[in-house]
C-alpha atoms as a PDB file:
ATOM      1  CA  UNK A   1      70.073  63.149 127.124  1.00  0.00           C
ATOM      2  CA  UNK A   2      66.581  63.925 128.080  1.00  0.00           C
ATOM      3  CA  UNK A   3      65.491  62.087 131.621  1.00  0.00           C
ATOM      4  CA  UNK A   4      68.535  63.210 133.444  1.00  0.00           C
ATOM      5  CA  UNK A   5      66.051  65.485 135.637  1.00  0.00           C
ATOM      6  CA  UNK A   6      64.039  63.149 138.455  1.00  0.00           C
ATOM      7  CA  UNK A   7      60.375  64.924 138.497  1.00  0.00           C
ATOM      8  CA  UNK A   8      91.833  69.425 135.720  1.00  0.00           C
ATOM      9  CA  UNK A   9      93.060  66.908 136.824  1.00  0.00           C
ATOM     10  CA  UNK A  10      96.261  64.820 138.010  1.00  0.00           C
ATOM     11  CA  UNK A  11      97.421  61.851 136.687  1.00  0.00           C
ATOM     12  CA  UNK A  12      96.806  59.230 139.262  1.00  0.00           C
ATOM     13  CA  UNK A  13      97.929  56.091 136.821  1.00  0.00           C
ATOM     14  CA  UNK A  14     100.468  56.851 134.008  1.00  0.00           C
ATOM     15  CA  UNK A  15     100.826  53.950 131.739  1.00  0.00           C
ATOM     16  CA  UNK A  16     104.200  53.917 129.721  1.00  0.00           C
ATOM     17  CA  UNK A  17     102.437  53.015 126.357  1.00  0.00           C
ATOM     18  CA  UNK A  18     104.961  49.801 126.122  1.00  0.00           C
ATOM     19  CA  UNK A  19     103.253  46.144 125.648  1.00  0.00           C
ATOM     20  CA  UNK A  20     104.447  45.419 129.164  1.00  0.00           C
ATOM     21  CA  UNK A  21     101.913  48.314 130.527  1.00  0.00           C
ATOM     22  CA  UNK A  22      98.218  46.822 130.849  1.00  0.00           C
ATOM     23  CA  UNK A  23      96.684  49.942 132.230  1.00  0.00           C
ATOM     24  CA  UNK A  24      93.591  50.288 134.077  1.00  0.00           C
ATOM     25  CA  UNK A  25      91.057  47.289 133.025  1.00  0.00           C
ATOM     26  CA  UNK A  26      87.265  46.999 135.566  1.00  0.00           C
ATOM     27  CA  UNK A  27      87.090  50.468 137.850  1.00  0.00           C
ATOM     28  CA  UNK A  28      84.503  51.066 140.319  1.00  0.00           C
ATOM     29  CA  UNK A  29      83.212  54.493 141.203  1.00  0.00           C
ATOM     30  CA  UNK A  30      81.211  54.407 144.479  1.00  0.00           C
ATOM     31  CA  UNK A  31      79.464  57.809 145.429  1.00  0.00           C
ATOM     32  CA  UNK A  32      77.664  58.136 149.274  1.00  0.00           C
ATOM     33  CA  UNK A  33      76.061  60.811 151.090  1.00  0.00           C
ATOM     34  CA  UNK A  34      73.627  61.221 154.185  1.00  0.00           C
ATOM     35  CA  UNK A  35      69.875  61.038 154.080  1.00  0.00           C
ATOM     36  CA  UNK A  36      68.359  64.701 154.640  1.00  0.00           C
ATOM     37  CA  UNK A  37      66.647  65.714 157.934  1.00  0.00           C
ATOM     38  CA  UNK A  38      63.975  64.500 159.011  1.00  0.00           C
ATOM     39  CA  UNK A  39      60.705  66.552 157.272  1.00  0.00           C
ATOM     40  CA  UNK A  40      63.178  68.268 154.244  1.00  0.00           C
ATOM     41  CA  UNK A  41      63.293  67.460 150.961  1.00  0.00           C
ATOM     42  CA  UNK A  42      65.649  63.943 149.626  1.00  0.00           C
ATOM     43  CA  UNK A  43      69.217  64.808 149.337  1.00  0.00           C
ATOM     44  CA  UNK A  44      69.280  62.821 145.638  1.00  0.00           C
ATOM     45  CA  UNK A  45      72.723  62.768 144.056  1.00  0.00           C
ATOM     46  CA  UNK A  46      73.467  60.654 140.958  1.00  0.00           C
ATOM     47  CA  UNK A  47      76.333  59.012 139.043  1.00  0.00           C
ATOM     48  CA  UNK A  48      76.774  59.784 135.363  1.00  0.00           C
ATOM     49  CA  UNK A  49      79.029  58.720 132.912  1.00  0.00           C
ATOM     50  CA  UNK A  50      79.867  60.121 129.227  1.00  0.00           C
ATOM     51  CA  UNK A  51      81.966  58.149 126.802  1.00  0.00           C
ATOM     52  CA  UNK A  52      83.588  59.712 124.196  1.00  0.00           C
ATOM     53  CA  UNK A  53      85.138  58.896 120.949  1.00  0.00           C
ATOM     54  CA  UNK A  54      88.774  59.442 119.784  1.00  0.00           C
ATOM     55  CA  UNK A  55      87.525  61.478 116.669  1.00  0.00           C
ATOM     56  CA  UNK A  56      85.473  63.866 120.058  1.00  0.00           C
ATOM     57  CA  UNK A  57      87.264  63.127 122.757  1.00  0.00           C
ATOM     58  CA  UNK A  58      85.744  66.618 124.395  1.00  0.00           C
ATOM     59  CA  UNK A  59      82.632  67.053 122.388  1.00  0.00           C
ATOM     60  CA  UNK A  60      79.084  65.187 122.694  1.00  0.00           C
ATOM     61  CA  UNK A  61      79.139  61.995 124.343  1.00  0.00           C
ATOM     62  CA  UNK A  62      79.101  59.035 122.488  1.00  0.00           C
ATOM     63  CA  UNK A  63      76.202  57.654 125.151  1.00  0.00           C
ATOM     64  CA  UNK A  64      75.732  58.128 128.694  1.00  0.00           C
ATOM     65  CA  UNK A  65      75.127  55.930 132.010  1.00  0.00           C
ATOM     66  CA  UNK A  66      72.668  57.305 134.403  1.00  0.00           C
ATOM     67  CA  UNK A  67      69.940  55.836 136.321  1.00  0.00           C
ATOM     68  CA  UNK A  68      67.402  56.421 133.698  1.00  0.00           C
ATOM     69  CA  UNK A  69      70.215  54.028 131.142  1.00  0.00           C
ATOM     70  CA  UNK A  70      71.932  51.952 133.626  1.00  0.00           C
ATOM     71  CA  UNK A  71      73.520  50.146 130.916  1.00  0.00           C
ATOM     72  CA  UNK A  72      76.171  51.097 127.816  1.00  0.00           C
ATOM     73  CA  UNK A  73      74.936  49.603 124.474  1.00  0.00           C
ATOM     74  CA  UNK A  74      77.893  47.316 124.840  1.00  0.00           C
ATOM     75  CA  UNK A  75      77.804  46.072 128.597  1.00  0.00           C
ATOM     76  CA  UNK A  76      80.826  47.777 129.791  1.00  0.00           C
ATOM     77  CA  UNK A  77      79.761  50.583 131.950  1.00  0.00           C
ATOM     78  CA  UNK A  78      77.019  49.306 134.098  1.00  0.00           C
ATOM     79  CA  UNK A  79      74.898  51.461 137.122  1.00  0.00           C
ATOM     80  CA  UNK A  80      74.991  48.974 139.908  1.00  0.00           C
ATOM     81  CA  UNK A  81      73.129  50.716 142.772  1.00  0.00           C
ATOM     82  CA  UNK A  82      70.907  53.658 142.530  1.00  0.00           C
ATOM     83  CA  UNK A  83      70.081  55.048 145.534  1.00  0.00           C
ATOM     84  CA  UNK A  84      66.949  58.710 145.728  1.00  0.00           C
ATOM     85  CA  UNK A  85      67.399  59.297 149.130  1.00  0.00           C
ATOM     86  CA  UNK A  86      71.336  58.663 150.601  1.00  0.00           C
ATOM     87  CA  UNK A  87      69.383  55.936 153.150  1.00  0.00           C
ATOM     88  CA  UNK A  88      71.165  52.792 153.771  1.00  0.00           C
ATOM     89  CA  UNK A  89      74.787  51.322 154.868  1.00  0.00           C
ATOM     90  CA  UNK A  90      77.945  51.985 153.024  1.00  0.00           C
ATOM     91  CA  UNK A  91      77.807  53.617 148.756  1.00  0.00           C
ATOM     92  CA  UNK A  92      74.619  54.800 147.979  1.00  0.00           C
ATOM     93  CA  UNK A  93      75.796  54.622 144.016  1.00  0.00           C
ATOM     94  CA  UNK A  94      78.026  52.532 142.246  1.00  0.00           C
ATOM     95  CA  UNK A  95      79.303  51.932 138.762  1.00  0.00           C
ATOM     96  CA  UNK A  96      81.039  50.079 137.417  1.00  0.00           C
ATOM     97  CA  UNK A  97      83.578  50.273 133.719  1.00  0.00           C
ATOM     98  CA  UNK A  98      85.189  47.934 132.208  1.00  0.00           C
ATOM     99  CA  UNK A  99      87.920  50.178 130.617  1.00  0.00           C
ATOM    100  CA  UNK A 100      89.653  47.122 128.948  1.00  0.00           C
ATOM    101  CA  UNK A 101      85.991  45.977 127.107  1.00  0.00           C
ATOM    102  CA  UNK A 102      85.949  49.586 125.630  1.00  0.00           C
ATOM    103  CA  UNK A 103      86.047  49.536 122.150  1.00  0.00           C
ATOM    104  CA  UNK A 104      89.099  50.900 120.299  1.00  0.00           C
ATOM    105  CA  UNK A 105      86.857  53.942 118.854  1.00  0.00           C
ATOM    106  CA  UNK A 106      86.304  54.976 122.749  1.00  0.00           C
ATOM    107  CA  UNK A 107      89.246  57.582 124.047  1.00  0.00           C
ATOM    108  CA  UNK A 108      88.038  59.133 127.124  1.00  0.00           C
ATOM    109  CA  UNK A 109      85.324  58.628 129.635  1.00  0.00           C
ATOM    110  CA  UNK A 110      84.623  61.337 132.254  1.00  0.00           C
ATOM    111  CA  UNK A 111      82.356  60.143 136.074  1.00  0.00           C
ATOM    112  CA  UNK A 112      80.324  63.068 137.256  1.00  0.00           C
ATOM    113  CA  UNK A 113      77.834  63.523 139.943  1.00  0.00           C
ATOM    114  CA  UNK A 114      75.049  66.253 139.835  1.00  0.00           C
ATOM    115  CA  UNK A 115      72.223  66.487 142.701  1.00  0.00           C
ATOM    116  CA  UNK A 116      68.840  66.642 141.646  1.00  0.00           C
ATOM    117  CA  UNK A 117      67.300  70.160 141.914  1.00  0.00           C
ATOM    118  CA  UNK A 118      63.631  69.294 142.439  1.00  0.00           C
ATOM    119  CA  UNK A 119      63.154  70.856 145.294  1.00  0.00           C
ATOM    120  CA  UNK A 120      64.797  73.930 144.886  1.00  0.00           C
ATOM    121  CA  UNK A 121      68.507  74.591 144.200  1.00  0.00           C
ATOM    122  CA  UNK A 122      70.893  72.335 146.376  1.00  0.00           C
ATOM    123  CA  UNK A 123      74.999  72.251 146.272  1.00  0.00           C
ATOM    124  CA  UNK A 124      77.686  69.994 147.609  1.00  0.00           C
ATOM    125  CA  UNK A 125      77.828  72.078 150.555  1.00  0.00           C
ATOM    126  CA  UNK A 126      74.401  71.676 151.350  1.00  0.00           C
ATOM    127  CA  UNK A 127      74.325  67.115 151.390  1.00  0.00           C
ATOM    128  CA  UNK A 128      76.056  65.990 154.391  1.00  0.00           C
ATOM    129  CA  UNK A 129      79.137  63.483 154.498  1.00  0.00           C
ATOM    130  CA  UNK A 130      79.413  63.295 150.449  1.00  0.00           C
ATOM    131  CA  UNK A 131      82.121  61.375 149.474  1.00  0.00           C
ATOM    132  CA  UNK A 132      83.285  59.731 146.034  1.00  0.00           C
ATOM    133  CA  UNK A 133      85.792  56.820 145.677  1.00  0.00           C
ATOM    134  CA  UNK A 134      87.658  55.629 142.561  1.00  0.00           C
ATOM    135  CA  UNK A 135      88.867  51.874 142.688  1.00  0.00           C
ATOM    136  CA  UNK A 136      90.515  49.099 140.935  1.00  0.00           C
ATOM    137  CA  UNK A 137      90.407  46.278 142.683  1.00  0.00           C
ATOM    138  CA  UNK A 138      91.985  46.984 146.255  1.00  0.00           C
ATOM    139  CA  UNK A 139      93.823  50.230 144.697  1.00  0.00           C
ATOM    140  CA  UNK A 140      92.050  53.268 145.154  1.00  0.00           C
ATOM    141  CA  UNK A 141      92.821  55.841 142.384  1.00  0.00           C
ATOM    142  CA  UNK A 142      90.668  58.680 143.348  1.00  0.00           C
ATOM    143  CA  UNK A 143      89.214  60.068 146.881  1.00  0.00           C
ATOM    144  CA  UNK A 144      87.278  63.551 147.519  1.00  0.00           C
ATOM    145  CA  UNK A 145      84.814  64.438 149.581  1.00  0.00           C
ATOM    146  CA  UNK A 146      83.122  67.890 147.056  1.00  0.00           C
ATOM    147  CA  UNK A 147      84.582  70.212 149.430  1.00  0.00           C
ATOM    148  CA  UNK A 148      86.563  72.176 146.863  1.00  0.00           C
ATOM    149  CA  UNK A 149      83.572  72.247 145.169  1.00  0.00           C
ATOM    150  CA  UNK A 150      80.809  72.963 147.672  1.00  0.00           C
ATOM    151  CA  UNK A 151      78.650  75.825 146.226  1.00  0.00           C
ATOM    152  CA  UNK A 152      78.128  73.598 143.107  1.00  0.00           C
ATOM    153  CA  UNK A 153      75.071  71.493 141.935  1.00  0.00           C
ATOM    154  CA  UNK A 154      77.286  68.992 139.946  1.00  0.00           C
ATOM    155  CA  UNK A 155      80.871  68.054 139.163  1.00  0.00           C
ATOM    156  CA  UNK A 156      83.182  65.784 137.265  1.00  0.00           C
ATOM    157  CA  UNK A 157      85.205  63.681 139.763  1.00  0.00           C
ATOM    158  CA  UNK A 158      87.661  61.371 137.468  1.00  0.00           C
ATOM    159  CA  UNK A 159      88.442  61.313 133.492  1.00  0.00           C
ATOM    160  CA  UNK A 160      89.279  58.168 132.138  1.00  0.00           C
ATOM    161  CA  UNK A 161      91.908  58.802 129.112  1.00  0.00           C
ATOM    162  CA  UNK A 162      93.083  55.950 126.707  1.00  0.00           C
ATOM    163  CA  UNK A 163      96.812  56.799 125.888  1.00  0.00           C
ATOM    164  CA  UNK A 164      98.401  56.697 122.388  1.00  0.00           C
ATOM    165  CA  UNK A 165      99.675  52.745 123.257  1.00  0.00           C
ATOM    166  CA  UNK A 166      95.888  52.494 124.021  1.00  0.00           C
ATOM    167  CA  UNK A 167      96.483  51.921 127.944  1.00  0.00           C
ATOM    168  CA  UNK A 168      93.726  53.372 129.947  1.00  0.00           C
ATOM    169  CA  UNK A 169      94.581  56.071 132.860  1.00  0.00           C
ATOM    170  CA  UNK A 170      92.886  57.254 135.074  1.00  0.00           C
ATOM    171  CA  UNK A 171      92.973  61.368 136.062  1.00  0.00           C
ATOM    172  CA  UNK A 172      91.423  63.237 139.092  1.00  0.00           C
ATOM    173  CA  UNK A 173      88.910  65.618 137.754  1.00  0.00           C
ATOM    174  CA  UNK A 174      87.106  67.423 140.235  1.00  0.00           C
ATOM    175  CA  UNK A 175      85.362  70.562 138.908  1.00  0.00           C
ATOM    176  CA  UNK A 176      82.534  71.926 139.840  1.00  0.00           C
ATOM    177  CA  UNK A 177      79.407  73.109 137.735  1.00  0.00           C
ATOM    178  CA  UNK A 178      76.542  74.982 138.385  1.00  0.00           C
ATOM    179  CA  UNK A 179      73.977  73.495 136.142  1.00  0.00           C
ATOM    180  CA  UNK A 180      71.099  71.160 136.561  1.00  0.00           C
ATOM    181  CA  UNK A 181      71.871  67.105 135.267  1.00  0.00           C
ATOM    182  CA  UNK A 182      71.141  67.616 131.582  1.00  0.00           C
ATOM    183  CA  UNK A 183      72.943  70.396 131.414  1.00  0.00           C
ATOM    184  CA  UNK A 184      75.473  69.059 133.314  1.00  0.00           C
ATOM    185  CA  UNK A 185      75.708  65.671 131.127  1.00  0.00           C
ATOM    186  CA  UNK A 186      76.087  67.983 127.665  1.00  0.00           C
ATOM    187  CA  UNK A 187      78.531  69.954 129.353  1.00  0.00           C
ATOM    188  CA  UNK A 188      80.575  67.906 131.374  1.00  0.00           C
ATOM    189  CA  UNK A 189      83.548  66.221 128.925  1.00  0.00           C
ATOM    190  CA  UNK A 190      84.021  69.422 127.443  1.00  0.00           C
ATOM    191  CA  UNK A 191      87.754  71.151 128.663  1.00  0.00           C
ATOM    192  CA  UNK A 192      88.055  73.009 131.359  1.00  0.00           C
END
């Protein structure tokens, strides 16, 4: 997990476990934010995802996605945009899962953000218009802006959970952490 450092939830989709229920199959989680002031330091928040296995499901991660490994060994979570500054139109970050690619040995996958804490220590509250978005295809699944979470340096925002039938839902997790990124990646599928 090294690199991570730059220099309870609601069940939104409730599959029925029945061969009729396809569950969740290629989510996007899109994460934006404004630039910092003028003269300050880079607002720099990033996207991380930890996959777990069903023998784990809330122990290490099987592997992470971050910008440092934009990639899962297997091509289904991929790091689309990765954006150090909040600059530009529309999601600064975006990645992508392919829930329905996941292998079998794969229960749970949990979306976090932290900020980077380079230039001292920096929350939610302190990063202008934040704002997270959970979609499949035109459905969107999960919304939040960090507010309930604003004196924290990271948080989980949505757990991915493969039921018994082996349909993927989809949770809102928002919890806050106080904890710089690699602590925050070790830490964040474990229960609240």
């Amino acid at each position: 997990m090294s690199g991570l450092n730059k220099g309870t939830g609601n069940s939104v989709n409730e599959g029925t476990g029945s061969s009729l229920s396809k569950g969740l199959g290629k989510v996007q989680v899109s994460l934006k934010w404004d630039p910092s002031p003028l003269g300050m330091p880079d607002n720099d928040l990033d996207i991380i995802a930890g996959t777990y296995t069903a023998e784990d499901p809330y122990g290490k991660p099987a592997y992470l996605v971050h910008f440092d490994s934009r990639l899962s060994p297997d091509g289904t979570i991929i790091l689309n945009r990765d954006s150090r500054t909040g600059m530009g139109f529309g999601s600064d970050e975006v990645i992508t899962l392919e829930l329905d690619r996941l292998s079998a040995s794969y229960a749970r996958v949990v979306v976090g953000v932290a900020i980077q804490q380079g230039d001292g220590r920096k929350t939610f509250g302190d990063v202008p218009n934040t704002g997270v978005r959970v979609v499949e295809g035109y459905t969107e699944l999960v919304s939040d802006d960090f507010s309930e979470v604003a004196g924290a340096t990271a948080a989980t925002v949505v757990e991915f959970v493969r039921n018994d039938g082996g349909v993927w839902q989809c949770r809102r997790a928002v919890r806050g952490f106080d904890a710089d990124p690699e602590a925050f990646a070790a830490a964040m599928g474990r229960r609240g």
